[in-house]
PDB file of N, CA and C in Angstrom:
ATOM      1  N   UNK A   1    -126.600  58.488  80.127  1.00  0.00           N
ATOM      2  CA  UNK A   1    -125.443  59.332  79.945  1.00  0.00           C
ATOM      3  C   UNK A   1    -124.714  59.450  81.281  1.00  0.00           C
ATOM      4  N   UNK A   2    -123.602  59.565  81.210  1.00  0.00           N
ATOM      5  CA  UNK A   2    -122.719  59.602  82.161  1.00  0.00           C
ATOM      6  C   UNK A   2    -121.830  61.048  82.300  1.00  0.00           C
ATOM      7  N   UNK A   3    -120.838  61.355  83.315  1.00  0.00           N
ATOM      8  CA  UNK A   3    -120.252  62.700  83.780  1.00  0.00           C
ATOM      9  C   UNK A   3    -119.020  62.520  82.726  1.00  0.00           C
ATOM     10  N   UNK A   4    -118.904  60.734  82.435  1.00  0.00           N
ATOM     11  CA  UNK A   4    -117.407  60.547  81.796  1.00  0.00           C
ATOM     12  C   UNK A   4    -117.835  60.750  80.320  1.00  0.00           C
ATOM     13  N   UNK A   5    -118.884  60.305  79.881  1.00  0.00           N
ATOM     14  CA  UNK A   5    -118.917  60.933  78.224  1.00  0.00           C
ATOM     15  C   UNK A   5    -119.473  61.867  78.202  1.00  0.00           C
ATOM     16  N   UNK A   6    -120.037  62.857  78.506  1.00  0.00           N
ATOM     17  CA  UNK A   6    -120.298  64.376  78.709  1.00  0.00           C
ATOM     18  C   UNK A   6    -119.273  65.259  78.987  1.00  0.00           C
ATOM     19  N   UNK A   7    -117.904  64.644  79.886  1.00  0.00           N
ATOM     20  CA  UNK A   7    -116.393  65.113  79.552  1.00  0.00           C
ATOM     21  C   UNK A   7    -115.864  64.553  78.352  1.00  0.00           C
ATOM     22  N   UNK A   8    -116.157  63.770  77.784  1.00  0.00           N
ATOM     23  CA  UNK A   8    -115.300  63.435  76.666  1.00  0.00           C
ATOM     24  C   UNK A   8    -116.149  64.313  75.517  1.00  0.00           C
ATOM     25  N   UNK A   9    -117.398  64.072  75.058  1.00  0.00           N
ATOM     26  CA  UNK A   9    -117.735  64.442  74.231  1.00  0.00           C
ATOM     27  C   UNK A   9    -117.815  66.170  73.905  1.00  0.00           C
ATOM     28  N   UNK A  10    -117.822  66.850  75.547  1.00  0.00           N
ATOM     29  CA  UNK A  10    -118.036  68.508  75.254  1.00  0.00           C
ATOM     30  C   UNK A  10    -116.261  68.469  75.476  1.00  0.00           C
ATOM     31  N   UNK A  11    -115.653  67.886  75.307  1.00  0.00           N
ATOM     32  CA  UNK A  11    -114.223  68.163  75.850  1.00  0.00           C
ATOM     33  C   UNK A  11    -114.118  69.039  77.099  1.00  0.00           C
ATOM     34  N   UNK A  12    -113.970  68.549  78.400  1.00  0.00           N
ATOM     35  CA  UNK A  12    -114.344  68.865  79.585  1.00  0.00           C
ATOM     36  C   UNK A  12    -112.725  68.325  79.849  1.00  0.00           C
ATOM     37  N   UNK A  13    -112.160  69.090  81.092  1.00  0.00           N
ATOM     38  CA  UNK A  13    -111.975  68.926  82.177  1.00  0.00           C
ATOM     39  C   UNK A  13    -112.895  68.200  83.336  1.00  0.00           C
ATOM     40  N   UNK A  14    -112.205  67.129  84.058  1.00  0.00           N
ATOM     41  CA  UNK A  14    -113.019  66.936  84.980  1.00  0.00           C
ATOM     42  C   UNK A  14    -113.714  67.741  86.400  1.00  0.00           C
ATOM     43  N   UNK A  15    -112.478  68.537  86.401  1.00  0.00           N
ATOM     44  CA  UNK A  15    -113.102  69.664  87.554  1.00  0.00           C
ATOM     45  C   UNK A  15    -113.532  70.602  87.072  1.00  0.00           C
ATOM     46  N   UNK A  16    -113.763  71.312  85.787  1.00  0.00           N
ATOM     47  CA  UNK A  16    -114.387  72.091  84.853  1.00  0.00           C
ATOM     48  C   UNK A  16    -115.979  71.477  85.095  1.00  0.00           C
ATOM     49  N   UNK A  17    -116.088  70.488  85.188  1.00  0.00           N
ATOM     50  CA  UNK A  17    -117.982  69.551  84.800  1.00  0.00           C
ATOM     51  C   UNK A  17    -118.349  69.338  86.209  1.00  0.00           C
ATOM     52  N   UNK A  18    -117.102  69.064  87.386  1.00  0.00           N
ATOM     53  CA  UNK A  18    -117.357  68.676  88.626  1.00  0.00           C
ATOM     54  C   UNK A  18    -118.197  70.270  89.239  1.00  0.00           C
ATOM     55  N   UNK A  19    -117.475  71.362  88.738  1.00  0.00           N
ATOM     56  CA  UNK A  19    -118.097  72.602  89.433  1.00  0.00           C
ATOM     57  C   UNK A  19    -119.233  73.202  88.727  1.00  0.00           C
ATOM     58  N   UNK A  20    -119.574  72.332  87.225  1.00  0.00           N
ATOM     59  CA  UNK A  20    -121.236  72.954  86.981  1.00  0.00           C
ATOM     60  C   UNK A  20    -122.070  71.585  87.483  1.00  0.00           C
ATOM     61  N   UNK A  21    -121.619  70.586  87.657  1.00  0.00           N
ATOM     62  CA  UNK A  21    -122.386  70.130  88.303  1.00  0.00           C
ATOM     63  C   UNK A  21    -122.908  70.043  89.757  1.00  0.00           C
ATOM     64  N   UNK A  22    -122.322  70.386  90.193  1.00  0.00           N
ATOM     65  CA  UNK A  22    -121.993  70.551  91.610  1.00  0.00           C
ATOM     66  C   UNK A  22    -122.681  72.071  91.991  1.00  0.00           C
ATOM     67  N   UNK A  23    -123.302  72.783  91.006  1.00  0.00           N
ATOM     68  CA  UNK A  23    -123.724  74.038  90.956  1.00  0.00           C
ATOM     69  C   UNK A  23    -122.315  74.962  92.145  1.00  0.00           C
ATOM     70  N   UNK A  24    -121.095  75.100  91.419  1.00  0.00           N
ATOM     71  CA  UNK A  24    -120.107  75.648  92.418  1.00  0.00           C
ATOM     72  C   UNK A  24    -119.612  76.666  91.667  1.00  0.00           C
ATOM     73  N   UNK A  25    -120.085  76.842  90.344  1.00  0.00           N
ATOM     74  CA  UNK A  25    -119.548  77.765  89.339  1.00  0.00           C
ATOM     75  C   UNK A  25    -119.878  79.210  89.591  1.00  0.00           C
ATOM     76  N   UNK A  26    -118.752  80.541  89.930  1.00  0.00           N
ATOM     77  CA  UNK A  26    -119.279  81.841  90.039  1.00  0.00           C
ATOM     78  C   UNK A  26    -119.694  82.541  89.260  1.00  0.00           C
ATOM     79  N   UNK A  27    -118.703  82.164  87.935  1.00  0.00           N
ATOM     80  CA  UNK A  27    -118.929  83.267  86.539  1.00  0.00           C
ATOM     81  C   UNK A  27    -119.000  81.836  85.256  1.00  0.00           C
ATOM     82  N   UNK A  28    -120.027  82.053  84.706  1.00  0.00           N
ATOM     83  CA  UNK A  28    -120.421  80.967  83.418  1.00  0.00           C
ATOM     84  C   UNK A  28    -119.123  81.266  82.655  1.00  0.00           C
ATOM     85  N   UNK A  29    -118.426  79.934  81.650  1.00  0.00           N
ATOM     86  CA  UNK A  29    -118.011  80.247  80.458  1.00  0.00           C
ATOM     87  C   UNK A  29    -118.769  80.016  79.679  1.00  0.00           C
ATOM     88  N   UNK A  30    -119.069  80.738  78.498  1.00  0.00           N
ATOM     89  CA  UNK A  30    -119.601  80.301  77.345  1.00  0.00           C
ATOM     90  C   UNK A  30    -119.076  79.890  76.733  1.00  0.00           C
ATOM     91  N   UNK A  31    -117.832  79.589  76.777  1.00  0.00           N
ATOM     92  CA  UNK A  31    -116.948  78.271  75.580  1.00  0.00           C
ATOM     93  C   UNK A  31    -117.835  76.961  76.409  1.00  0.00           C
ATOM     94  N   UNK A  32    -117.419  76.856  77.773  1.00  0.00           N
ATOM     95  CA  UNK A  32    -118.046  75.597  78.283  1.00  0.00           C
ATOM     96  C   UNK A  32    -119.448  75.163  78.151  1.00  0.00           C
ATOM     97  N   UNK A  33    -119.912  76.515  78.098  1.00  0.00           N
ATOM     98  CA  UNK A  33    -121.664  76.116  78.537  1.00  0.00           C
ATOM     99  C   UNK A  33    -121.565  75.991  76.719  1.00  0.00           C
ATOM    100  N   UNK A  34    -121.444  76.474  75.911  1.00  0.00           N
ATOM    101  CA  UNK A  34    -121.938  76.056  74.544  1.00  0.00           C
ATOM    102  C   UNK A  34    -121.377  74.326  73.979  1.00  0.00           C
ATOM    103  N   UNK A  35    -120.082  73.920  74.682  1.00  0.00           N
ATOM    104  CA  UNK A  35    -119.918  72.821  74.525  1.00  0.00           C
ATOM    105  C   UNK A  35    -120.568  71.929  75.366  1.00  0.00           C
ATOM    106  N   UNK A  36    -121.314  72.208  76.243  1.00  0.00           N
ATOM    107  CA  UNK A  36    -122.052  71.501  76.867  1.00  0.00           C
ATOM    108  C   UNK A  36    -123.665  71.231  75.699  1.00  0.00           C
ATOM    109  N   UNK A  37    -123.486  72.276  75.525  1.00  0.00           N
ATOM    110  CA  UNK A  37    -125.003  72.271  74.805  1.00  0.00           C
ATOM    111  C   UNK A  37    -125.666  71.515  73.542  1.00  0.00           C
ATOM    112  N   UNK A  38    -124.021  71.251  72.873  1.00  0.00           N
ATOM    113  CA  UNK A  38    -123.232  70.859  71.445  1.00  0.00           C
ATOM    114  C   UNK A  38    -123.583  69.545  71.680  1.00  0.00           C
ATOM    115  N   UNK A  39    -122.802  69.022  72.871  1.00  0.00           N
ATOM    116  CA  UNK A  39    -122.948  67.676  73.455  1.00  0.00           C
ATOM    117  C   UNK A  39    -124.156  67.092  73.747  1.00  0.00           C
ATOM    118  N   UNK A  40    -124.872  67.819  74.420  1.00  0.00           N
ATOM    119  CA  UNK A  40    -126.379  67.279  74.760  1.00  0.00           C
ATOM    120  C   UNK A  40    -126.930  67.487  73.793  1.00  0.00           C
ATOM    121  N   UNK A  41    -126.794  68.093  72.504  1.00  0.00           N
ATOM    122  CA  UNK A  41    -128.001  68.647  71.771  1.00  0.00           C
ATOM    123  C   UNK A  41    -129.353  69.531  72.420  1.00  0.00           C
ATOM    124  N   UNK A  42    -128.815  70.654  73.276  1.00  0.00           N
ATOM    125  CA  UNK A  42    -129.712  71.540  74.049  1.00  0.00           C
ATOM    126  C   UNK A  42    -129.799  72.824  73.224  1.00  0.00           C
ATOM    127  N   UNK A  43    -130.544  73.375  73.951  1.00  0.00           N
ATOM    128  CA  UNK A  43    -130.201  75.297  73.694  1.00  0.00           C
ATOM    129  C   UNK A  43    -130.320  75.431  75.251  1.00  0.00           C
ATOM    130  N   UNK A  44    -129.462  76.729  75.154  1.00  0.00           N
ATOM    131  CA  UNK A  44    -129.027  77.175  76.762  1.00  0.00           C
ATOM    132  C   UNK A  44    -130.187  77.492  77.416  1.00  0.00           C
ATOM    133  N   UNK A  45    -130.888  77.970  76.673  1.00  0.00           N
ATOM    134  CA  UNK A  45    -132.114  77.904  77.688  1.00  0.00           C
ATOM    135  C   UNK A  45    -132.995  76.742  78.255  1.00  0.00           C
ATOM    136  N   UNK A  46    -132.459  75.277  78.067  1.00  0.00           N
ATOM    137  CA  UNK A  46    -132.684  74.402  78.784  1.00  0.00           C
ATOM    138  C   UNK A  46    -131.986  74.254  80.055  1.00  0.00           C
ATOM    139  N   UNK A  47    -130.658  74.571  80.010  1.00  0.00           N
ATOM    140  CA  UNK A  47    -129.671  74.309  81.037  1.00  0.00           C
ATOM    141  C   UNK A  47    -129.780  75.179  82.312  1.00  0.00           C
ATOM    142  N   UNK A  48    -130.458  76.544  81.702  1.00  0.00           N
ATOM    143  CA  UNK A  48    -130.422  77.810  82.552  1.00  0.00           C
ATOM    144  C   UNK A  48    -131.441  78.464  82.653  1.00  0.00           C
ATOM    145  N   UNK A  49    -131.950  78.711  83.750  1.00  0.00           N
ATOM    146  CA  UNK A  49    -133.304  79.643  84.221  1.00  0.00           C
ATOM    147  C   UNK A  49    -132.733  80.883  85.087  1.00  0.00           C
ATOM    148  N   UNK A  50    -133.331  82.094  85.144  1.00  0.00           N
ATOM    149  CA  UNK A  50    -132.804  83.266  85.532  1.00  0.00           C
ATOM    150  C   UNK A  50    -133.645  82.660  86.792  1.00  0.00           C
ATOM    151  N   UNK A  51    -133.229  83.143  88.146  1.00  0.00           N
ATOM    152  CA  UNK A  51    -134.070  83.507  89.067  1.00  0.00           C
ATOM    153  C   UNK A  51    -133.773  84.470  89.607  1.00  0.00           C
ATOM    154  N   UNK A  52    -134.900  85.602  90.123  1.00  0.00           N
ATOM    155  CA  UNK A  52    -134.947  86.594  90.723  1.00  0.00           C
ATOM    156  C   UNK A  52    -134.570  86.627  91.979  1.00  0.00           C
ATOM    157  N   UNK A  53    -133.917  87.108  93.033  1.00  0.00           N
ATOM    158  CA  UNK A  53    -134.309  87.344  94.441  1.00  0.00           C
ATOM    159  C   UNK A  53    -135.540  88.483  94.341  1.00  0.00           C
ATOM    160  N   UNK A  54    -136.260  88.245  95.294  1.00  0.00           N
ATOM    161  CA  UNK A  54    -137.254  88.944  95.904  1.00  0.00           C
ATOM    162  C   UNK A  54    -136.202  90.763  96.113  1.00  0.00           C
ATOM    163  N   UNK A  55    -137.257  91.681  95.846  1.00  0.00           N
ATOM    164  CA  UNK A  55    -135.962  92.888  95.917  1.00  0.00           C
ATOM    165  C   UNK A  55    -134.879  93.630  95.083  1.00  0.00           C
ATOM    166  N   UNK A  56    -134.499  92.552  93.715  1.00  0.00           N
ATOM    167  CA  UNK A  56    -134.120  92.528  92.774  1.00  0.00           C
ATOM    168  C   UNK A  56    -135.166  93.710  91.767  1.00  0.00           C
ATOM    169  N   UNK A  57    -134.244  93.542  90.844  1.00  0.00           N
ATOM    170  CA  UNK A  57    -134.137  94.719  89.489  1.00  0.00           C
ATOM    171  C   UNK A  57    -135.157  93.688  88.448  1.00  0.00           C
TER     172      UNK A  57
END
């Protein structure tokens, strides 16, 4: 799989896919992240792991 059919198929922008891949994203969309998921055939909880800081709630 490639960045170019993972934009075509979740209907991506290229700088939309460049900044979750690039881990540069501040605030998730969930239109994006579910078309991402659509595309891969995932559930979000493959894509995404919570991590704690040390100090945290």
């Amino acid at each position: 799989m490639s960045k170019n059919w993972l934009e075509e198929n979740a209907n991506l922008q290229r700088s939309q896919l460049n900044s979750y891949v690039n881990n540069k994203v501040k605030r998730i969309d969930l239109d994006v992240l579910a078309r991402i998921c659509i595309a891969l055939n995932v559930e979000v909880g493959d894509l995404i792991k919570l991590q704690r800081n040390k100090g945290e709630l």
